[in-house]
Protein backbone atom coordinates (compact mmCIF):
# COMPACT_ATOMS: atom_id res chain seq x y z
CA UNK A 1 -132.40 -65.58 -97.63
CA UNK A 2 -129.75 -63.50 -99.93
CA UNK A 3 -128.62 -62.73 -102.90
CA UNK A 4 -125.92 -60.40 -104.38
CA UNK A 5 -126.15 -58.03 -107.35
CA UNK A 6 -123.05 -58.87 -109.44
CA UNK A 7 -123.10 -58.07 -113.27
CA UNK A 8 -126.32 -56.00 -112.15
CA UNK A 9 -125.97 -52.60 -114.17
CA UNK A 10 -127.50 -51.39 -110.64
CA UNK A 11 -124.15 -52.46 -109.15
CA UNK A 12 -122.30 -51.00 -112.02
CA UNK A 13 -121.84 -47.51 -111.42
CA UNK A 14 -118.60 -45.81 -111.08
CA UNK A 15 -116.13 -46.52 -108.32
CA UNK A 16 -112.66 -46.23 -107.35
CA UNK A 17 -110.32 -49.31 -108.38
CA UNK A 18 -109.46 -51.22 -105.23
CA UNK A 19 -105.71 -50.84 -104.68
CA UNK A 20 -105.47 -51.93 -100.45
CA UNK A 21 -105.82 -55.31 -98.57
CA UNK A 22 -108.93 -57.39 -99.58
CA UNK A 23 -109.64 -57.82 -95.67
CA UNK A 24 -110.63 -54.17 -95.21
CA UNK A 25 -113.89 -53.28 -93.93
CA UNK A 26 -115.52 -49.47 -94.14
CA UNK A 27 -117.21 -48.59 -90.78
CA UNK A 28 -120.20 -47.86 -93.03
CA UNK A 29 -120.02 -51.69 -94.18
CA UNK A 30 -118.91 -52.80 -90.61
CA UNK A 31 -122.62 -50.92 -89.58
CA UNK A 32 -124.73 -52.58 -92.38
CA UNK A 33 -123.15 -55.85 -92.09
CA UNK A 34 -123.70 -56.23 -88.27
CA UNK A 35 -127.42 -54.70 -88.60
CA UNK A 36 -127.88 -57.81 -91.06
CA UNK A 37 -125.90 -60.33 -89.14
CA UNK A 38 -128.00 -59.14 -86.18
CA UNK A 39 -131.56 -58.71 -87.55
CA UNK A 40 -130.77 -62.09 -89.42
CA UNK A 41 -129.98 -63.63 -86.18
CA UNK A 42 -133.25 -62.38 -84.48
CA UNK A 43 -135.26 -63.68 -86.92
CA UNK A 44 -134.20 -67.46 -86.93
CA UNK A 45 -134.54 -67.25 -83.26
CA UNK A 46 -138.01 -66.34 -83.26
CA UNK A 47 -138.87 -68.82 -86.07
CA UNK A 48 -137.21 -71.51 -83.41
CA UNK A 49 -139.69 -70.25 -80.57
CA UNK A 50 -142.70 -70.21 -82.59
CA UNK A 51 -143.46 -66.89 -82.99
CA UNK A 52 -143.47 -63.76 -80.66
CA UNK A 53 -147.07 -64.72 -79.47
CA UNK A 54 -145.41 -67.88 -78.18
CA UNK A 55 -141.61 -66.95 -76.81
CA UNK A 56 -140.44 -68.77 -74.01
CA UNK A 57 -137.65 -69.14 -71.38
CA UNK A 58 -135.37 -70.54 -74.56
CA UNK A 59 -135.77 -67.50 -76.74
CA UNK A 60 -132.07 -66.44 -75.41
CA UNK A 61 -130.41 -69.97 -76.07
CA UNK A 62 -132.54 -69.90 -79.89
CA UNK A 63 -131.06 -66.46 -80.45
CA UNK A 64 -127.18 -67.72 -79.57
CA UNK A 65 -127.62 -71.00 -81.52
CA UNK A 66 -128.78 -68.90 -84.34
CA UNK A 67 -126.01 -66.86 -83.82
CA UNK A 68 -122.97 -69.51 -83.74
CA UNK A 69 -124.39 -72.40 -86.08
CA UNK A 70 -126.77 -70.35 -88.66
CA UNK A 71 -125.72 -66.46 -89.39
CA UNK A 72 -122.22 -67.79 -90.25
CA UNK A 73 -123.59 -69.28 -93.47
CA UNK A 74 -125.01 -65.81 -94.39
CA UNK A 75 -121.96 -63.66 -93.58
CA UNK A 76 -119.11 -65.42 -95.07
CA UNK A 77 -121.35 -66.10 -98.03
CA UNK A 78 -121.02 -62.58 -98.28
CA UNK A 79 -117.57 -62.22 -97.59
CA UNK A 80 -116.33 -64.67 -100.08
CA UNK A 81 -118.39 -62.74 -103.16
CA UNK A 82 -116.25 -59.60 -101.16
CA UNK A 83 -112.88 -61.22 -101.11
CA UNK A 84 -112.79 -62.51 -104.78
CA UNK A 85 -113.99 -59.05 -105.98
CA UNK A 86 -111.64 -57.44 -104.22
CA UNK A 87 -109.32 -59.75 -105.63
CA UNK A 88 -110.38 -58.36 -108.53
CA UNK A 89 -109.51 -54.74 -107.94
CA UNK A 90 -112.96 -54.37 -108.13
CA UNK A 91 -115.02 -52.14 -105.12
CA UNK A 92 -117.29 -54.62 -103.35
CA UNK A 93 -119.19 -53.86 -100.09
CA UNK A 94 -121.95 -55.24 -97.95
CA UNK A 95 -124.67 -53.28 -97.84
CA UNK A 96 -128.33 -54.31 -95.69
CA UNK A 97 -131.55 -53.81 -97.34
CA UNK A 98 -133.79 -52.36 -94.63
CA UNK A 99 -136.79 -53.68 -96.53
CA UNK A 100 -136.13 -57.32 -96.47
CA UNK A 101 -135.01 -56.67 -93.07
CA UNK A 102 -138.22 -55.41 -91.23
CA UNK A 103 -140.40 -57.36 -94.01
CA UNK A 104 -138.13 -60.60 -92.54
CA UNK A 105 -138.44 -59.84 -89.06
CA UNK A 106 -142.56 -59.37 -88.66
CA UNK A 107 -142.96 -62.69 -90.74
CA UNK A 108 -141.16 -64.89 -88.65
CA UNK A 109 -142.53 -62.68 -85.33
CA UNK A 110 -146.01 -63.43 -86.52
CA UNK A 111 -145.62 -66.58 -88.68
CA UNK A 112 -142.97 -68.25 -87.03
CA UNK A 113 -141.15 -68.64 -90.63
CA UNK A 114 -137.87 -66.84 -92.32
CA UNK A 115 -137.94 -65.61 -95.55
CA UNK A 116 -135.38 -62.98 -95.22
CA UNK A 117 -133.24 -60.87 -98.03
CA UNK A 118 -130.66 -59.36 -95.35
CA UNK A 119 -128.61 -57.55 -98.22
CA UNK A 120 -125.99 -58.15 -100.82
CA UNK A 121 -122.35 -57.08 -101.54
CA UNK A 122 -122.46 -54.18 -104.09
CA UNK A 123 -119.62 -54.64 -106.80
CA UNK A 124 -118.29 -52.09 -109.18
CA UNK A 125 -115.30 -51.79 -111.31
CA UNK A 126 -113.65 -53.14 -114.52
CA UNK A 127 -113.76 -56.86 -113.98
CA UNK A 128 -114.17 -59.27 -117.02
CA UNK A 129 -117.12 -61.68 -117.47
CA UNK A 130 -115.33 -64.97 -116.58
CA UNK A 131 -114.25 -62.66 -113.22
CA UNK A 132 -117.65 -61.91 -112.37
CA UNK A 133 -118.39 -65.27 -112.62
CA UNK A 134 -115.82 -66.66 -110.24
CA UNK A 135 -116.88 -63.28 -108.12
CA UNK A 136 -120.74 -64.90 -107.90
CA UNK A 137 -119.26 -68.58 -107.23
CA UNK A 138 -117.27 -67.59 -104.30
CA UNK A 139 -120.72 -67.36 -101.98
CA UNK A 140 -122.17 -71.12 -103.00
CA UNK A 141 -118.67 -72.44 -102.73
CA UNK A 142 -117.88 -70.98 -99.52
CA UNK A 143 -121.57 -72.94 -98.19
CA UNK A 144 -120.04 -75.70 -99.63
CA UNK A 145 -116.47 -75.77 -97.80
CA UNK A 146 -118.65 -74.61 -94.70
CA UNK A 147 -120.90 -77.94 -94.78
CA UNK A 148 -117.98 -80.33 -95.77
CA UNK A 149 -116.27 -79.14 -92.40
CA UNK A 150 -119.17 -79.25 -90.17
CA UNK A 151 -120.17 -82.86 -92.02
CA UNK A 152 -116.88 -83.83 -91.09
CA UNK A 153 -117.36 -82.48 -87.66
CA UNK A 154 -120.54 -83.97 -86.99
CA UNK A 155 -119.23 -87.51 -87.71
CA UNK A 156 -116.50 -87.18 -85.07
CA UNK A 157 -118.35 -85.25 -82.60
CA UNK A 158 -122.04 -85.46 -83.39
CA UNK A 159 -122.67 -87.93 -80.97
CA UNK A 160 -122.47 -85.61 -78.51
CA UNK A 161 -125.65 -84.01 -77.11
CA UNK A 162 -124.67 -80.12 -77.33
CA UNK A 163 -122.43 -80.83 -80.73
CA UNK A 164 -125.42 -82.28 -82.39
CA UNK A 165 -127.84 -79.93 -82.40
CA UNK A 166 -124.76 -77.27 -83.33
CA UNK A 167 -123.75 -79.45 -86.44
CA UNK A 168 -127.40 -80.03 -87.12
CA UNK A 169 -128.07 -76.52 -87.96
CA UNK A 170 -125.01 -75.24 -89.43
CA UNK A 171 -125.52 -78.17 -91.69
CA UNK A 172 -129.24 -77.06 -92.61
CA UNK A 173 -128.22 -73.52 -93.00
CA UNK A 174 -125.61 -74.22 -95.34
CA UNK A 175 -127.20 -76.53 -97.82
CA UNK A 176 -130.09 -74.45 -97.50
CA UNK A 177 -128.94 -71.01 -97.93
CA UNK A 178 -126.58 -72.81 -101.10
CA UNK A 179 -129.24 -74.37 -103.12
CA UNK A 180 -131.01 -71.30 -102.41
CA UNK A 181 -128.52 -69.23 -104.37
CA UNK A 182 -127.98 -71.69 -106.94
CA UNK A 183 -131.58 -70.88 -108.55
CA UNK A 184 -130.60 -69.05 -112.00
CA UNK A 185 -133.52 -66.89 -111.26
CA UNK A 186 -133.59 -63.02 -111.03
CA UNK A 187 -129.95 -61.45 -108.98
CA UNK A 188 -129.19 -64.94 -107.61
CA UNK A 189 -125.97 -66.24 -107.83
CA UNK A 190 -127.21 -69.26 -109.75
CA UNK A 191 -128.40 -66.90 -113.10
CA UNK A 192 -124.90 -65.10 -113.23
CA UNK A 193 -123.02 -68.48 -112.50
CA UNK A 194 -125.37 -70.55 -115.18
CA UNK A 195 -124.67 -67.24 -117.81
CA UNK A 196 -120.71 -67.17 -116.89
CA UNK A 197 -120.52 -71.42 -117.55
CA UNK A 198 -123.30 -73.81 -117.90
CA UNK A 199 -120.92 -77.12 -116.79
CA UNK A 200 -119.88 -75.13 -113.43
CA UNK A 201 -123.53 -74.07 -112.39
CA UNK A 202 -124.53 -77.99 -112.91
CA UNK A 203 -121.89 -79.11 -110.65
CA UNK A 204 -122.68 -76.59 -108.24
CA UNK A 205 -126.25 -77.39 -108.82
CA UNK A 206 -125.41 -80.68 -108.32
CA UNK A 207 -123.81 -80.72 -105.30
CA UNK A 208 -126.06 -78.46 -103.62
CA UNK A 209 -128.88 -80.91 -104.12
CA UNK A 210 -126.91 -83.68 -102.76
CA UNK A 211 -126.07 -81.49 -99.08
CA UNK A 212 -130.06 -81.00 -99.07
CA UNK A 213 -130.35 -84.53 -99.42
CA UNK A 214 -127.75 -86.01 -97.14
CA UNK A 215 -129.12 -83.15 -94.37
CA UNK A 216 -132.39 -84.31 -94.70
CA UNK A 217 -131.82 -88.00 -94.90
CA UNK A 218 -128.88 -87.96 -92.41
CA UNK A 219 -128.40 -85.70 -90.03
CA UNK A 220 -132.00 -84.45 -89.35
C-alpha cells in the first residue's frame, strides 16, 4: 500500500538541514498528504462496496469506517519515518504519487480490490547509516504500537457491536500494511531495515507475522 524512499540516492539530493520543531508541516505537504489520506480513503471504501458497478446505500458509512479505523495506519506510518528524520536534522516530507493514486483508485472501482502506493516521505540530509535505519523502522513500529492498542482495545470493548467491526479493521490494516513493509524487496522499509541490522528486521519480521496471524485466527 506504501513505501518510503530512505537511503534512495533519489531521495538524496540536496536540502536544507532541519533546524525547527519536528511537528511542522509545509502547506505543500499538508496538500499531498490529505490528497493521499483522502484518495486512500476512497479506495478502501469502494473495495468494501464491491466495486462502483455495485455501490449501495452504505458507500457513505464504508468511506467513514475507512476513514477512522484504516487510513490511520497509512498516515502515521508516514509520520513516524517523518518524525525520526526530522529528529535527525534531516529534511523529510510527504509527498503523493499521483500514479499509484489514480492506478489505485480505478482498480478497486472496477475490481473491488486495493493495491494502492499513496506516496512516501522524501528524506534528505546528512544522516548516518544506523540513522537511516532507525528513520525506516519508525513506520513498521508505529503499525506495531497501533495494533497492540487497538488489540488491547478490542479485548475490553470488542464485544460491543459498533467497537467490533472498528477494532476489526484497524487491526487488519495494521498488521497488514506492517508485514507489507517488512518485505526487504525494492524501496520497502523491510530492504533498508534488513541492510541497516539483520537481528532487528527478524524481530520485526517476526512480529509482523504473528499480528497477521492472531488477526486472522482471532479477531476475524
Amino acid at each position: 500500500m506504501t513505501s518510503s524512499f530512505f537511503g534512495d540516492s533519489r531521495s538524496m539530493g540536496s536540502a536544507t538541514m532541519h533546524k525547527g520543531s519536528i511537528w511542522h508541516f509545509s502547506s505543500t505537504e499538508v496538500k499531498h498528504l490529505a490528497l493521499a489520506t483522502g484518495a486512500f480513503t476512497l479506495a478502501l471504501a469502494l473495495m468494501f462496496d464491491g466495486g462502483v458497478f455495485s455501490l449501495s446505500k452504505d458507500f457513505p458509512l464504508y468511506c467513514l469506517l475507512s476513514l477512522i479505523s484504516i487510513a490511520p495506519a497509512f498516515v502515521l506510518h508516514e509520520f513516524a519515518h517523518k518524525f525520526v528524520a526530522r529528529y535527525y536534522g534531516c529534511w523529510a516530507e510527504f509527498r503523493a504519487d499521483p500514479g499509484g493514486l489514480r492506478f489505485g483508485l480505478i482498480l478497486a472501482a472496477f475490481l473491488g480490490i486495493v493495491f494502492m502506493a499513496p506516496g512516501a516521505v522524501m528524506v534528505a540530509g546528512n544522516a548516518t547509516r544506523n540513522q537511516f535505519g532507525k528513520i525506516a523502522v519508525a513506520g513498521p513500529i508505529s503499525n506495531m504500537v497501533l495494533w497492540a492498542l487497538g488489540y488491547s482495545a478490542w479485548l475490553v470493548l470488542g464485544g460491543f457491536v459498533g467497537f467490533h467491526v472498528v477494532f476489526r479493521y484497524w487491526l487488519t490494516g495494521n498488521a497488514i500494511l506492517c508485514a507489507f513493509n517488512m518485505i526487504p524487496f525494492g524501496p520497502l522499509d523491510g530492504k533498508k531495515i534488513k541492510t541497516w541490522s539483520e537481528p532487528i528486521f527478524y524481530i520485526c519480521l517476526s512480529v509482523a507475522i504473528a499480528m497477521v496471524y492472531i488477526t486472522f485466527t482471532t479477531i476475524l
